[in-house]
C-alpha atoms as a PDB file:
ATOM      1  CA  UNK A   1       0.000   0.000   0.000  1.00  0.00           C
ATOM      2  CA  UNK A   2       1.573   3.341  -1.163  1.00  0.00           C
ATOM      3  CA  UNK A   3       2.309   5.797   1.779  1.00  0.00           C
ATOM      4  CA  UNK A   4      -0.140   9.000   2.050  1.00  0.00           C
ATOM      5  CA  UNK A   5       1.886  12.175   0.922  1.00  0.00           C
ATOM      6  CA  UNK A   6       3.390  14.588   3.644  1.00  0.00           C
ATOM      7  CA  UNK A   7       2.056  18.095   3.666  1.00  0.00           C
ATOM      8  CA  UNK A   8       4.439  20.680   6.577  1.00  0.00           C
ATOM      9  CA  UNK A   9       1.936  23.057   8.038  1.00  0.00           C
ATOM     10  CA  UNK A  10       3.090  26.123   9.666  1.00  0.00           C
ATOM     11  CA  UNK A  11       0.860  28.464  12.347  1.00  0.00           C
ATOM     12  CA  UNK A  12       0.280  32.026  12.088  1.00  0.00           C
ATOM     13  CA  UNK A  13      -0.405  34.852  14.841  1.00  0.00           C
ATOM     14  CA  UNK A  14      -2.268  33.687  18.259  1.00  0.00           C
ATOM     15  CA  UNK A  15       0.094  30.821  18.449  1.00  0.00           C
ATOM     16  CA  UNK A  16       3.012  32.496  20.541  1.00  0.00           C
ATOM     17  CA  UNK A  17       3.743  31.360  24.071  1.00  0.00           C
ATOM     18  CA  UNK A  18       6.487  32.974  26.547  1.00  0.00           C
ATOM     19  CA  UNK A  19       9.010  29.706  26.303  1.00  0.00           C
ATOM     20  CA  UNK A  20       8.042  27.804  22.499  1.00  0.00           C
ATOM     21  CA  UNK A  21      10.843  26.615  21.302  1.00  0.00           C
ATOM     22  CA  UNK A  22      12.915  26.641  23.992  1.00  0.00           C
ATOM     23  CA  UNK A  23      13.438  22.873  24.605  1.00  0.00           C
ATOM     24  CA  UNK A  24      13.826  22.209  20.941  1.00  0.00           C
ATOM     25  CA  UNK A  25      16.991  24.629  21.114  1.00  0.00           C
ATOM     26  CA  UNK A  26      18.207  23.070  24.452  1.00  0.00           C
ATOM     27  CA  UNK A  27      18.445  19.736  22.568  1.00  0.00           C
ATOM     28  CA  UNK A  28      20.013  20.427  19.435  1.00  0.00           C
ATOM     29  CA  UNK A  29      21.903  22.853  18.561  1.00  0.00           C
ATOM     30  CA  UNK A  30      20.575  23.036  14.781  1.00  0.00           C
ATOM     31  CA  UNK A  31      17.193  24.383  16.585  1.00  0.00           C
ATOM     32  CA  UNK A  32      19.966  26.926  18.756  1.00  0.00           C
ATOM     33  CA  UNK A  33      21.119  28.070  16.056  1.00  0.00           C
ATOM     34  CA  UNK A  34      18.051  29.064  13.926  1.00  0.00           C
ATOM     35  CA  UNK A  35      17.267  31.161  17.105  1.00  0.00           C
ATOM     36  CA  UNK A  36      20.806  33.154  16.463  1.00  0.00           C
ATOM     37  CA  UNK A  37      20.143  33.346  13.180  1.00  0.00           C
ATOM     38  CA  UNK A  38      17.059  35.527  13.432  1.00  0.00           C
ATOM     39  CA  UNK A  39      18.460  37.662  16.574  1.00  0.00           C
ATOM     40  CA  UNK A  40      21.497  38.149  14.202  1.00  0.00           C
ATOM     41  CA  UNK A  41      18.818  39.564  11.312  1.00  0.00           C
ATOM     42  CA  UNK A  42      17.022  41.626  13.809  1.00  0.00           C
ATOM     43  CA  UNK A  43      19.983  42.759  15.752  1.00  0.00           C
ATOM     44  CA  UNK A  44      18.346  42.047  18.977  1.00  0.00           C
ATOM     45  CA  UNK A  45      18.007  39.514  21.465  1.00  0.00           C
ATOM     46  CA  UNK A  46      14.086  38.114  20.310  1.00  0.00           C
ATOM     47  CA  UNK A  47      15.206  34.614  21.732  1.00  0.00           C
ATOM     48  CA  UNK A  48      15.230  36.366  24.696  1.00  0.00           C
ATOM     49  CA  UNK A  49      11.811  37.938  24.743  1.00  0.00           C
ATOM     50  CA  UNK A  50      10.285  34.254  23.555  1.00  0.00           C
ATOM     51  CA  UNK A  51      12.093  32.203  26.167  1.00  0.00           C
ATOM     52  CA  UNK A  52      11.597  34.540  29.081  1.00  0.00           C
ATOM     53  CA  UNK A  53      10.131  37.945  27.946  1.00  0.00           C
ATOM     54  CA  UNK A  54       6.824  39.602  28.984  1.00  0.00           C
ATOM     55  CA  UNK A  55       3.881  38.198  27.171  1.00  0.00           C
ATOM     56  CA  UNK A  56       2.410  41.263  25.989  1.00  0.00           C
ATOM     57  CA  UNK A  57       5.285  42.654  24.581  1.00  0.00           C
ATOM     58  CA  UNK A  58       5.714  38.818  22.572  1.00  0.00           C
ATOM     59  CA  UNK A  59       2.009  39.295  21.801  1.00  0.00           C
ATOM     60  CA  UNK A  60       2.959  43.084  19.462  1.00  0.00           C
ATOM     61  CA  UNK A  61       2.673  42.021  16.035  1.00  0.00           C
ATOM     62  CA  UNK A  62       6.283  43.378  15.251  1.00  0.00           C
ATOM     63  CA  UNK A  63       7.761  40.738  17.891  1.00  0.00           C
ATOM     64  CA  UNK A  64       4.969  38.084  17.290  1.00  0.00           C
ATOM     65  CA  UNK A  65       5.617  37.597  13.451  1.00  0.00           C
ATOM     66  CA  UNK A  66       9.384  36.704  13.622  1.00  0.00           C
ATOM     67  CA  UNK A  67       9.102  34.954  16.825  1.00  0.00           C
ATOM     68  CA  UNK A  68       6.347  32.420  15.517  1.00  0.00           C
ATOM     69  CA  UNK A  69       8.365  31.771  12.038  1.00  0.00           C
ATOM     70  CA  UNK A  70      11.922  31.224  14.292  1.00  0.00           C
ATOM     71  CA  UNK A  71      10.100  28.479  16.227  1.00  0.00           C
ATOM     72  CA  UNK A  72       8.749  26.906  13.329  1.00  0.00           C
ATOM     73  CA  UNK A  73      11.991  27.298  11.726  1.00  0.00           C
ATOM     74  CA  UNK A  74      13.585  25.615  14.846  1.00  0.00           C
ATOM     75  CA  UNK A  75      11.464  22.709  14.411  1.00  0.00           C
ATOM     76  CA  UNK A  76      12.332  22.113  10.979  1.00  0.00           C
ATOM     77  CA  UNK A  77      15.933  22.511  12.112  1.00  0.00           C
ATOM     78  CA  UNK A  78      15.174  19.531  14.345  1.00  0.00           C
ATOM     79  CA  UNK A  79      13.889  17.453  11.914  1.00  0.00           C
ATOM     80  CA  UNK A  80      16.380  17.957   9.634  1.00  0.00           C
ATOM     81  CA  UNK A  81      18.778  16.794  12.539  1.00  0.00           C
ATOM     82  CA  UNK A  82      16.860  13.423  12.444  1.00  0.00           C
ATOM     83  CA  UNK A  83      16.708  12.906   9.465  1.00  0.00           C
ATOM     84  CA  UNK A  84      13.231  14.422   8.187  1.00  0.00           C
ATOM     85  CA  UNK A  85      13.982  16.285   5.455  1.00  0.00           C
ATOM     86  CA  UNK A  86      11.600  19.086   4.275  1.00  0.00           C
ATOM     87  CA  UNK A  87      11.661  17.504   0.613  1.00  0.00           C
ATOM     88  CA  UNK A  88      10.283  14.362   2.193  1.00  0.00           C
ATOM     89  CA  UNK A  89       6.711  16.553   2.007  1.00  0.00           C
ATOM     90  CA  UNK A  90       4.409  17.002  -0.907  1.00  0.00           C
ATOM     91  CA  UNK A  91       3.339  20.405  -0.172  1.00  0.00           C
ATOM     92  CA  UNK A  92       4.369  22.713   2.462  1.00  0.00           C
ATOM     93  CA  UNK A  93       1.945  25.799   3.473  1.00  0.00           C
ATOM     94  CA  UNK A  94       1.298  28.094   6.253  1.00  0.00           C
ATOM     95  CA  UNK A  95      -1.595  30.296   7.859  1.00  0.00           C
ATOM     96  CA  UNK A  96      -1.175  34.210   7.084  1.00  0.00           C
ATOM     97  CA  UNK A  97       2.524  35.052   8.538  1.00  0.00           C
ATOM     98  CA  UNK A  98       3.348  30.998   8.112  1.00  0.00           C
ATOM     99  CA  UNK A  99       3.591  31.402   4.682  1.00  0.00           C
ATOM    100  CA  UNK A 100       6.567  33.038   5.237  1.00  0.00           C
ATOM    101  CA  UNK A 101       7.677  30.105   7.517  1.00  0.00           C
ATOM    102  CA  UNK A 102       6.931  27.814   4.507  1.00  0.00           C
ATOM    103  CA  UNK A 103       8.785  29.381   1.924  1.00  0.00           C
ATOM    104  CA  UNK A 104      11.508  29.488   4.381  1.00  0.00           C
ATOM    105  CA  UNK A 105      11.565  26.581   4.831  1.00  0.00           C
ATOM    106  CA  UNK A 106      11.282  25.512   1.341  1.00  0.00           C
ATOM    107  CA  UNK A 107      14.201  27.573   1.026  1.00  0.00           C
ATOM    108  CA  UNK A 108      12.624  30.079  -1.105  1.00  0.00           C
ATOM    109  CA  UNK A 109      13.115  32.828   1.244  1.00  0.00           C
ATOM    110  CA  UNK A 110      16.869  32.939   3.412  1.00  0.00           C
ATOM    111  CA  UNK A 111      16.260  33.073   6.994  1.00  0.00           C
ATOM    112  CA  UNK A 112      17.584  36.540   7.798  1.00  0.00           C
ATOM    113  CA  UNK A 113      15.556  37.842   5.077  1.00  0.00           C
ATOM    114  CA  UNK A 114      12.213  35.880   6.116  1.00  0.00           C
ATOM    115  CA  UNK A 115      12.890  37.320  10.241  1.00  0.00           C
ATOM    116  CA  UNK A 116      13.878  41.046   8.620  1.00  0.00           C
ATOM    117  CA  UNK A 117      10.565  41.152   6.323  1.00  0.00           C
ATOM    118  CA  UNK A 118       7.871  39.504   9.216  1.00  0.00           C
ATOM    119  CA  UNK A 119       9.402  42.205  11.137  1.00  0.00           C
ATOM    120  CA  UNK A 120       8.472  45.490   8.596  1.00  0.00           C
ATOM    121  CA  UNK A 121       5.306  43.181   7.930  1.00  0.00           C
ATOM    122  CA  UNK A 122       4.159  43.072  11.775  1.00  0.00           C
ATOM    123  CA  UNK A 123       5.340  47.026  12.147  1.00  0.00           C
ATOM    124  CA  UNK A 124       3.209  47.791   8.420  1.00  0.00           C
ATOM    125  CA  UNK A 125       0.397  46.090   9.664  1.00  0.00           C
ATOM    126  CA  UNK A 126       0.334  47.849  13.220  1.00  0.00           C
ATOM    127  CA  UNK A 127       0.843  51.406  11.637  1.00  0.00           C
ATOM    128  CA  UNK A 128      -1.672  51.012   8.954  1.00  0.00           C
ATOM    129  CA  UNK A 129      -4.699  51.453  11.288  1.00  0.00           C
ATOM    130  CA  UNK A 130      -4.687  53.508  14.491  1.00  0.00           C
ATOM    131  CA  UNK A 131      -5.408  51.304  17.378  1.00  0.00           C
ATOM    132  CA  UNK A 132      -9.119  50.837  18.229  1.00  0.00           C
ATOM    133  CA  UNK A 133     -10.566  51.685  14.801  1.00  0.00           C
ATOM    134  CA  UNK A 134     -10.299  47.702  13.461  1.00  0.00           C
ATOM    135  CA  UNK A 135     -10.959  44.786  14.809  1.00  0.00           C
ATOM    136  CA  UNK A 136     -11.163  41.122  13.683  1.00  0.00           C
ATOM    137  CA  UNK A 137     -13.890  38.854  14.476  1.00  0.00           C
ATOM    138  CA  UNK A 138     -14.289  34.804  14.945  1.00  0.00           C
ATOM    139  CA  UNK A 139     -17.634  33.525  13.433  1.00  0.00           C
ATOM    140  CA  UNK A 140     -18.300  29.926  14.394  1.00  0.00           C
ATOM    141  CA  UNK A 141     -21.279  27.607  12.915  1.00  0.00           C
ATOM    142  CA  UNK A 142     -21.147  29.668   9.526  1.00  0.00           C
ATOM    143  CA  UNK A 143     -19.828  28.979   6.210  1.00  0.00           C
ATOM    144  CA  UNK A 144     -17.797  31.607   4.407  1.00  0.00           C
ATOM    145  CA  UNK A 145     -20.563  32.123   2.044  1.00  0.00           C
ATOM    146  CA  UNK A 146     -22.850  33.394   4.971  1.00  0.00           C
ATOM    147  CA  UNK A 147     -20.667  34.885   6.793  1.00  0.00           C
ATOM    148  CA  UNK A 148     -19.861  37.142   3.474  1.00  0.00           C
ATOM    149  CA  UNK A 149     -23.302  38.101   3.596  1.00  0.00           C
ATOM    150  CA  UNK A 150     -22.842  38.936   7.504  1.00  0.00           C
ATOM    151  CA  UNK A 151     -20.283  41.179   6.868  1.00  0.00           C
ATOM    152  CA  UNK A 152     -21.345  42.670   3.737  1.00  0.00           C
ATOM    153  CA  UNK A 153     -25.075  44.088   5.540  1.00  0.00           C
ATOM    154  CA  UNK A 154     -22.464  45.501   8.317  1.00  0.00           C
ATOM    155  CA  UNK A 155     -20.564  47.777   6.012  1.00  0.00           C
ATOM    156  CA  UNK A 156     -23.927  48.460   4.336  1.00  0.00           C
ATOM    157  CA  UNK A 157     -25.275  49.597   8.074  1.00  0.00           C
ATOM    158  CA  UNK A 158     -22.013  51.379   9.024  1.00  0.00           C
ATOM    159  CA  UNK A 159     -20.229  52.820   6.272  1.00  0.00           C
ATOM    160  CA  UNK A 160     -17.082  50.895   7.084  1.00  0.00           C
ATOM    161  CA  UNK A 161     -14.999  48.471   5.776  1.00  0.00           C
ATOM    162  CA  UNK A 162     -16.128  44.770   6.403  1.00  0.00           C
ATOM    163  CA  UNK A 163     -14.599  41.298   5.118  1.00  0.00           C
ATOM    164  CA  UNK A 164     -14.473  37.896   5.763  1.00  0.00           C
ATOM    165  CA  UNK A 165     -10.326  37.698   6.172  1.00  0.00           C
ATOM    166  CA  UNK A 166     -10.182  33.903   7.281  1.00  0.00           C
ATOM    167  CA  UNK A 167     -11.778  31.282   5.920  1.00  0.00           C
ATOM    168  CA  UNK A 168     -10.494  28.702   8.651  1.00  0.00           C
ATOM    169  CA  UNK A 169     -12.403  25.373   7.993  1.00  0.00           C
ATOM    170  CA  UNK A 170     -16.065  24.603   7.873  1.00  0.00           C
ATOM    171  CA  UNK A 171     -17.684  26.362  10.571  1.00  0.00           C
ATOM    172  CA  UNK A 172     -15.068  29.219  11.703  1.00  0.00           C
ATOM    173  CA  UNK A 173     -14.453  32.473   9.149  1.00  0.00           C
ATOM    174  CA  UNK A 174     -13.124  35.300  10.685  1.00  0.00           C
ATOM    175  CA  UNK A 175     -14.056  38.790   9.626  1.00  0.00           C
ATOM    176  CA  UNK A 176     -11.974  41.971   9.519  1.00  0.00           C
ATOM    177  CA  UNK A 177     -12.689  45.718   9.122  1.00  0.00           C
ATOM    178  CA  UNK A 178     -13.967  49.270  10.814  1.00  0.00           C
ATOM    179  CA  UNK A 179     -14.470  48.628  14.717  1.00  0.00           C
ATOM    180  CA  UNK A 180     -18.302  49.614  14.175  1.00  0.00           C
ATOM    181  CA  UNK A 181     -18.888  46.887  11.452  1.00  0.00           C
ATOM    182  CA  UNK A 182     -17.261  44.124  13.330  1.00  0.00           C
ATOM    183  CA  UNK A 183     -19.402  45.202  15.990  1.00  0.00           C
ATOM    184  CA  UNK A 184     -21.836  44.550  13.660  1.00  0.00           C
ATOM    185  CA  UNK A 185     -21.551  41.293  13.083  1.00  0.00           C
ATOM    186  CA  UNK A 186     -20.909  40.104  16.572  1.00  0.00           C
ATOM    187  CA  UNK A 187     -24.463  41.706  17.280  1.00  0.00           C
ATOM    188  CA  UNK A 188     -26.592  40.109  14.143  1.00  0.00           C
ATOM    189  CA  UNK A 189     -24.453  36.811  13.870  1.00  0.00           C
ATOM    190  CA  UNK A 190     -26.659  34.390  16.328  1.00  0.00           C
ATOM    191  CA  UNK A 191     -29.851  35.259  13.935  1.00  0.00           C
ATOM    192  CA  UNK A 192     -27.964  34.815  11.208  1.00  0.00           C
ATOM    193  CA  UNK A 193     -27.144  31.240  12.033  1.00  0.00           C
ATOM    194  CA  UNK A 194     -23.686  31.376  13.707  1.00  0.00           C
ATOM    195  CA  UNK A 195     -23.744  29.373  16.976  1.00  0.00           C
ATOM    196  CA  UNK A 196     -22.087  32.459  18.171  1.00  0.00           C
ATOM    197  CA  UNK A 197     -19.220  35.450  17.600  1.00  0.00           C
ATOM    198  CA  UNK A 198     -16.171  36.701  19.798  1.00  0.00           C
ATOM    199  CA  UNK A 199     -14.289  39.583  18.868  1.00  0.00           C
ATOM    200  CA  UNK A 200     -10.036  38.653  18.756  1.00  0.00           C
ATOM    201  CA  UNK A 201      -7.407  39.927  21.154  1.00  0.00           C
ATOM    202  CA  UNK A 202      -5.751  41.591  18.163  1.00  0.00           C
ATOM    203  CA  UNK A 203      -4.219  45.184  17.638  1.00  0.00           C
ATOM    204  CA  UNK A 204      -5.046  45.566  13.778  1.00  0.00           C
ATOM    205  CA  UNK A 205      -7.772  44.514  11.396  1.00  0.00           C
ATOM    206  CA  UNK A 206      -5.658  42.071   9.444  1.00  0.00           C
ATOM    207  CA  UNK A 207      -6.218  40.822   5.989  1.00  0.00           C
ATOM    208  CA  UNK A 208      -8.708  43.198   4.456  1.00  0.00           C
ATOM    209  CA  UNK A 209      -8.605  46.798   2.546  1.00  0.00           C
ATOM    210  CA  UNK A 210      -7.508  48.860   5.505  1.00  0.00           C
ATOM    211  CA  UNK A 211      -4.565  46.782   5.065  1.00  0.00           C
ATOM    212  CA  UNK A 212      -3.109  48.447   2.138  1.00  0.00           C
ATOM    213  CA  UNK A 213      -0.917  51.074   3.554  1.00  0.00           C
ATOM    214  CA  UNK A 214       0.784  47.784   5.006  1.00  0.00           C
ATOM    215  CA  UNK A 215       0.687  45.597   1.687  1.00  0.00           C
ATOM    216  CA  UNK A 216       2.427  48.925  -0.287  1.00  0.00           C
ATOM    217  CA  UNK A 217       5.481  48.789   2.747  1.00  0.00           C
ATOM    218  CA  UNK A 218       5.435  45.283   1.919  1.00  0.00           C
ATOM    219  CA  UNK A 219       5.935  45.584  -1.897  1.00  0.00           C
ATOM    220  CA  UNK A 220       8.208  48.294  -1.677  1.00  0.00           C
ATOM    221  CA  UNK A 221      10.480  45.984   1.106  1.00  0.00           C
ATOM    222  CA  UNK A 222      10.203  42.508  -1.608  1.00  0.00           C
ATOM    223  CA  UNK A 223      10.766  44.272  -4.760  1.00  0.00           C
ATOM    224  CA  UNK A 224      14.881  44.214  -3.222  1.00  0.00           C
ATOM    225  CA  UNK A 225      14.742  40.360  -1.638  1.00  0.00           C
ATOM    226  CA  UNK A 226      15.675  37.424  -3.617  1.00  0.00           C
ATOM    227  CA  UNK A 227      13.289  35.016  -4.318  1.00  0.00           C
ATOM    228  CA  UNK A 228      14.077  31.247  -5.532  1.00  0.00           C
ATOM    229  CA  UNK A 229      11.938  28.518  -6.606  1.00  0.00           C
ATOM    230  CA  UNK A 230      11.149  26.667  -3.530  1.00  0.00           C
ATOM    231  CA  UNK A 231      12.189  23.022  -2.756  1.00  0.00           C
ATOM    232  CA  UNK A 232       8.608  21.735  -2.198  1.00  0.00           C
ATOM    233  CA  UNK A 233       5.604  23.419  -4.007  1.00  0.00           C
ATOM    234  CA  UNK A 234       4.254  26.215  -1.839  1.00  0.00           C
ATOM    235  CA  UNK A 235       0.506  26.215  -1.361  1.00  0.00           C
ATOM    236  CA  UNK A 236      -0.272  30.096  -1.226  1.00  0.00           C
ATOM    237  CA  UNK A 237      -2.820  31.564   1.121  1.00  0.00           C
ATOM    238  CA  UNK A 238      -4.373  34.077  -1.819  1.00  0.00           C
ATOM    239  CA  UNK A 239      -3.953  30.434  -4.371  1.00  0.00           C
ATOM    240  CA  UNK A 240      -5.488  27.988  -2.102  1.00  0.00           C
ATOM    241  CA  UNK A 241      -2.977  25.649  -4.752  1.00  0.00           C
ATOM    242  CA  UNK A 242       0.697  24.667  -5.320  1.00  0.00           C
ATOM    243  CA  UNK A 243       2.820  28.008  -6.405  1.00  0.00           C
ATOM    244  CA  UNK A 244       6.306  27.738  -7.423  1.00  0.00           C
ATOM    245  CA  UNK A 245       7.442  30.943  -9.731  1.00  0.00           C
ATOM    246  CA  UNK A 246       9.210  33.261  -7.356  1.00  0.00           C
ATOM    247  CA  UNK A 247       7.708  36.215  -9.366  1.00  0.00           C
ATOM    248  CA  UNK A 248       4.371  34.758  -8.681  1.00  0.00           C
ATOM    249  CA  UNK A 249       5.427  34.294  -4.858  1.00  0.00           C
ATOM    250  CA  UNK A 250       6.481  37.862  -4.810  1.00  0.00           C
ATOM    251  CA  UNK A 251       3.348  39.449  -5.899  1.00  0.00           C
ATOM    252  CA  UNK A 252       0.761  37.010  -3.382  1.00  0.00           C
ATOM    253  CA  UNK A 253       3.330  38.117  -0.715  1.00  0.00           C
ATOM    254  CA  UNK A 254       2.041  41.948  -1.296  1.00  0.00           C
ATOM    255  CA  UNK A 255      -1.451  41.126  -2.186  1.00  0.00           C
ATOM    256  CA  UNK A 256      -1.884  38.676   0.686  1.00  0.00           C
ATOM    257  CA  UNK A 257      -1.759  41.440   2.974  1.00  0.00           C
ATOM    258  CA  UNK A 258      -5.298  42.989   2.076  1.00  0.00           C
ATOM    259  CA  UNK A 259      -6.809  39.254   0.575  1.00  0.00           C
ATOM    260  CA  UNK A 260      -8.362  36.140   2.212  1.00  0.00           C
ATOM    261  CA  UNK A 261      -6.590  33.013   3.905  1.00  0.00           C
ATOM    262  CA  UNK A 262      -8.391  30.644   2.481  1.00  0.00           C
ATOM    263  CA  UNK A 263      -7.089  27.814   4.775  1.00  0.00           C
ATOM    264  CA  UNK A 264      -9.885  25.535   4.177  1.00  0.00           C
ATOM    265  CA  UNK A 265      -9.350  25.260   0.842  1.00  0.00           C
ATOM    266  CA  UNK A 266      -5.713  25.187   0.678  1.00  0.00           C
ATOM    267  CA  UNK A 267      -6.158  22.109   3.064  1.00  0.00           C
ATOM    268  CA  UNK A 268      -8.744  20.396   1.077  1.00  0.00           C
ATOM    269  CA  UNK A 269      -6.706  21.276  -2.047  1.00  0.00           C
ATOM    270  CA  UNK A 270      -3.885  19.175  -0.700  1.00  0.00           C
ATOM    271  CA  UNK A 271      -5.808  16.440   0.711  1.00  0.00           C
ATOM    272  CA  UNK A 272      -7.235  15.973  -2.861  1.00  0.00           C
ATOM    273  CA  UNK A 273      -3.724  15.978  -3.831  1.00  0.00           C
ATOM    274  CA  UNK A 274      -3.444  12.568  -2.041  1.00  0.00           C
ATOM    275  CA  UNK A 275      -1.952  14.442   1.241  1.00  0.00           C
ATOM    276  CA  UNK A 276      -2.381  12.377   3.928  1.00  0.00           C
ATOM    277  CA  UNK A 277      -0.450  13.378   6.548  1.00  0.00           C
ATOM    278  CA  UNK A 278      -0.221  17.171   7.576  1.00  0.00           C
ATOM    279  CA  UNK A 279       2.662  18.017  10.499  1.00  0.00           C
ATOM    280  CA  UNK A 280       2.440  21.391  11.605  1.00  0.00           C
ATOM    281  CA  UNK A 281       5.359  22.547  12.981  1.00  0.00           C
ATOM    282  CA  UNK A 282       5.999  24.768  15.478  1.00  0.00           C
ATOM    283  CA  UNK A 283       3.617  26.790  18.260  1.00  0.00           C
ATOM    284  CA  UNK A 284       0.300  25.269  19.019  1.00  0.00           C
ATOM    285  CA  UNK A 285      -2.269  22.928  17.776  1.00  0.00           C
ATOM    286  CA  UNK A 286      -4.569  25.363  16.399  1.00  0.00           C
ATOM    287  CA  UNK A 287      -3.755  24.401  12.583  1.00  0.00           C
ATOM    288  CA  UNK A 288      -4.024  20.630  13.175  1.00  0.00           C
ATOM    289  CA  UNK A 289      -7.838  21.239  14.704  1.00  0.00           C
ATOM    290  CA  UNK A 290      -8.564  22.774  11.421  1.00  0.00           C
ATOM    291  CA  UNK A 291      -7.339  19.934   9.245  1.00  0.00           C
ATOM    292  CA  UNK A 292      -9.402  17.459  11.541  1.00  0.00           C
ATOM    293  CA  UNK A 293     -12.592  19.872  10.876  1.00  0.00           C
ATOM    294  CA  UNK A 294     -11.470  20.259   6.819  1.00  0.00           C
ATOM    295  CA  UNK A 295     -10.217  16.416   6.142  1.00  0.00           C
ATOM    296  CA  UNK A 296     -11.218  14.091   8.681  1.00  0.00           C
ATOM    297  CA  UNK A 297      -9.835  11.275   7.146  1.00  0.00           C
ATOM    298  CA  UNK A 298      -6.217  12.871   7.059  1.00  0.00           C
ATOM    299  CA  UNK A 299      -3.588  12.148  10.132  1.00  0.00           C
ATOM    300  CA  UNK A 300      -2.438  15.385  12.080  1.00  0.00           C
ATOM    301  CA  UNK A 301       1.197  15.589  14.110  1.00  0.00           C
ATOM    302  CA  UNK A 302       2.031  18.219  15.980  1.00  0.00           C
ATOM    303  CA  UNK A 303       5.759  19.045  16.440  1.00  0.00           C
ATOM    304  CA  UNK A 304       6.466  22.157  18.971  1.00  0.00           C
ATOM    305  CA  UNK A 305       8.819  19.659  21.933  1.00  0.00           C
ATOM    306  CA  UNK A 306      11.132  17.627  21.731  1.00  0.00           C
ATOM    307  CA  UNK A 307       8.803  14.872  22.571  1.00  0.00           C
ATOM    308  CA  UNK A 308       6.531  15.663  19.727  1.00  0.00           C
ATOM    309  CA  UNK A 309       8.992  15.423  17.804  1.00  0.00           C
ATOM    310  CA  UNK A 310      10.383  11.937  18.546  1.00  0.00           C
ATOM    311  CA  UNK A 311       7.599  10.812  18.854  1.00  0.00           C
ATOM    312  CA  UNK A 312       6.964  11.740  15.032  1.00  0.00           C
ATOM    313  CA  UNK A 313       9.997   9.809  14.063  1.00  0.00           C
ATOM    314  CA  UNK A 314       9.608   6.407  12.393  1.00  0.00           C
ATOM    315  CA  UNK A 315      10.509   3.482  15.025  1.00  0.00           C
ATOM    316  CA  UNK A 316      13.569   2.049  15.162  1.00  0.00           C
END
């Protein structure tokens, strides 16, 4: 019986916890030295801040971004150590800033330049709304379709700007916009259908049109970085399919900023790829709970310890 393809999946903001990737670095020094790597970029001590830092200031989307890709990063550095290569994968894709953890990964992006560009992209995105006039919403019991509709009578009613910015898996979308029309939605959603709707502890209405003061400091910033074809077949957020032209990479990078991660369907893409197996790698779980909810029938590993992570390994 022929093995189920290998998909790497790598998390996006929320993840981050005050100590990830810690142990992986304490037990081999390939994980260490990813760590160094992206202080070296940054010219400051962000090991620091994720191993022992305050949580709030790990939480700022500036610190957040680059933390979250270094411990995915680490893990892959792990793997590698044991002898899990990332070209042992299909398909490797991440959620929002994890795309830049995949192409990384894939070697598409160098790691200084991945940890120097989440960096402008977490400051971009802070500065391109003043704080308290966007927020981001989780819808849960929807479908994107519906939940497009939601948001769409909220700009309508408000004036504002109103999206669905996350299409997560079957029954969670996530909308983004004006503080008013999220408000919105979290007001009208239970009649609508949703089981219910919490407002996100974020700082910035991510992936939607007040975004594009952010995605123009982002094309400006790629327009200089080299690009290469990646290793393994990126599956882009914007695509919700396999991408592999760095020119083509280069211009979702910008336009991702302001557009849709349409996560369900770049998991159901791959699992009708013949992806079996998706390891996300890295902080959290949150990513593997969505792949349950998108492809049931598909196996989920988790590798953020060293413990996951042997316990990943083949036997023997």
């Amino acid at each position: 019986m022929t093995s189920p393809l290998r998909a790497f999946i790598f998390p996006g903001q929320g993840a981050q916890t005050i100590g990830m990737g810690r142990a992986l670095a304490d037990t081999w020094p390939e994980a260490r030295a990813v760590f160094e790597a992206v202080d070296d970029a940054l010219g400051q001590p962000l090991s620091a801040l994720i191993w022992e830092g305050d949580a709030a200031e790990l939480t700022l989307t500036a610190n957040a971004q680059p933390a979250l890709m270094a411990t995915s990063l680490a893990g892959m550095a792990a793997l590698a150590a044991e002898g899990v290569a990332v070209t042992d994968a299909a398909f490797v894709a991440g959620h929002s800033l994890g795309e830049y953890s995949a192409l990384a990964a894939a070697g598409a992006l160098s790691l200084a330049d991945t940890a120097r560009l989440l960096r402008l992209r977490g400051q971009a995105m802070q500065a391109a709304v003043p704080v308290g006039e966007g927020a981001m919403a989780a819808v849960l019991g929807l479908d994107v379709g519906a939940v497009e509709r939601l948001a769409g009578d909220a700009a309508a009613a408000t004036g504002g700007v109103c999206e669905a910015a996350n299409d997560n898996d079957p029954a969670q979308v996530v909308v983004s916009g004006s503080a008013a029309a999220v408000a919105h939605v979290i007001e009208n959603a239970r009649a609508a259908g949703a089981k219910r709707a919490l407002a996100l502890p974020v700082s910035a209405p991510f992936h939607c049109a007040l975004m594009e003061p952010a995605a123009r400091a982002m094309a400006e910033a790629l327009a200089s970085v080299q690009i290469k074809a990646p290793s393994v077949p990126v599956v882009a957020n914007l695509r919700a399919a396999a991408v592999t032209d760095p020119e083509e990479i280069r211009a979702l990078l910008v336009a991702q900023v302001t557009g849709r991660v349409r996560w369900r369907e770049s998991v159901a893409w791959m699992a009708g790829q013949g992806v079996g197996e998706f390891w996300e790698v890295g902080a959290g779980k949150a990513l593997s709970g969505m792949v349950r909810r998108i492809a049931p029938q598909a196996a989920t590993v988790s590798i953020g310890t060293p413990e996951d992570l042997r316990a990943a390994l083949p036997a023997g």
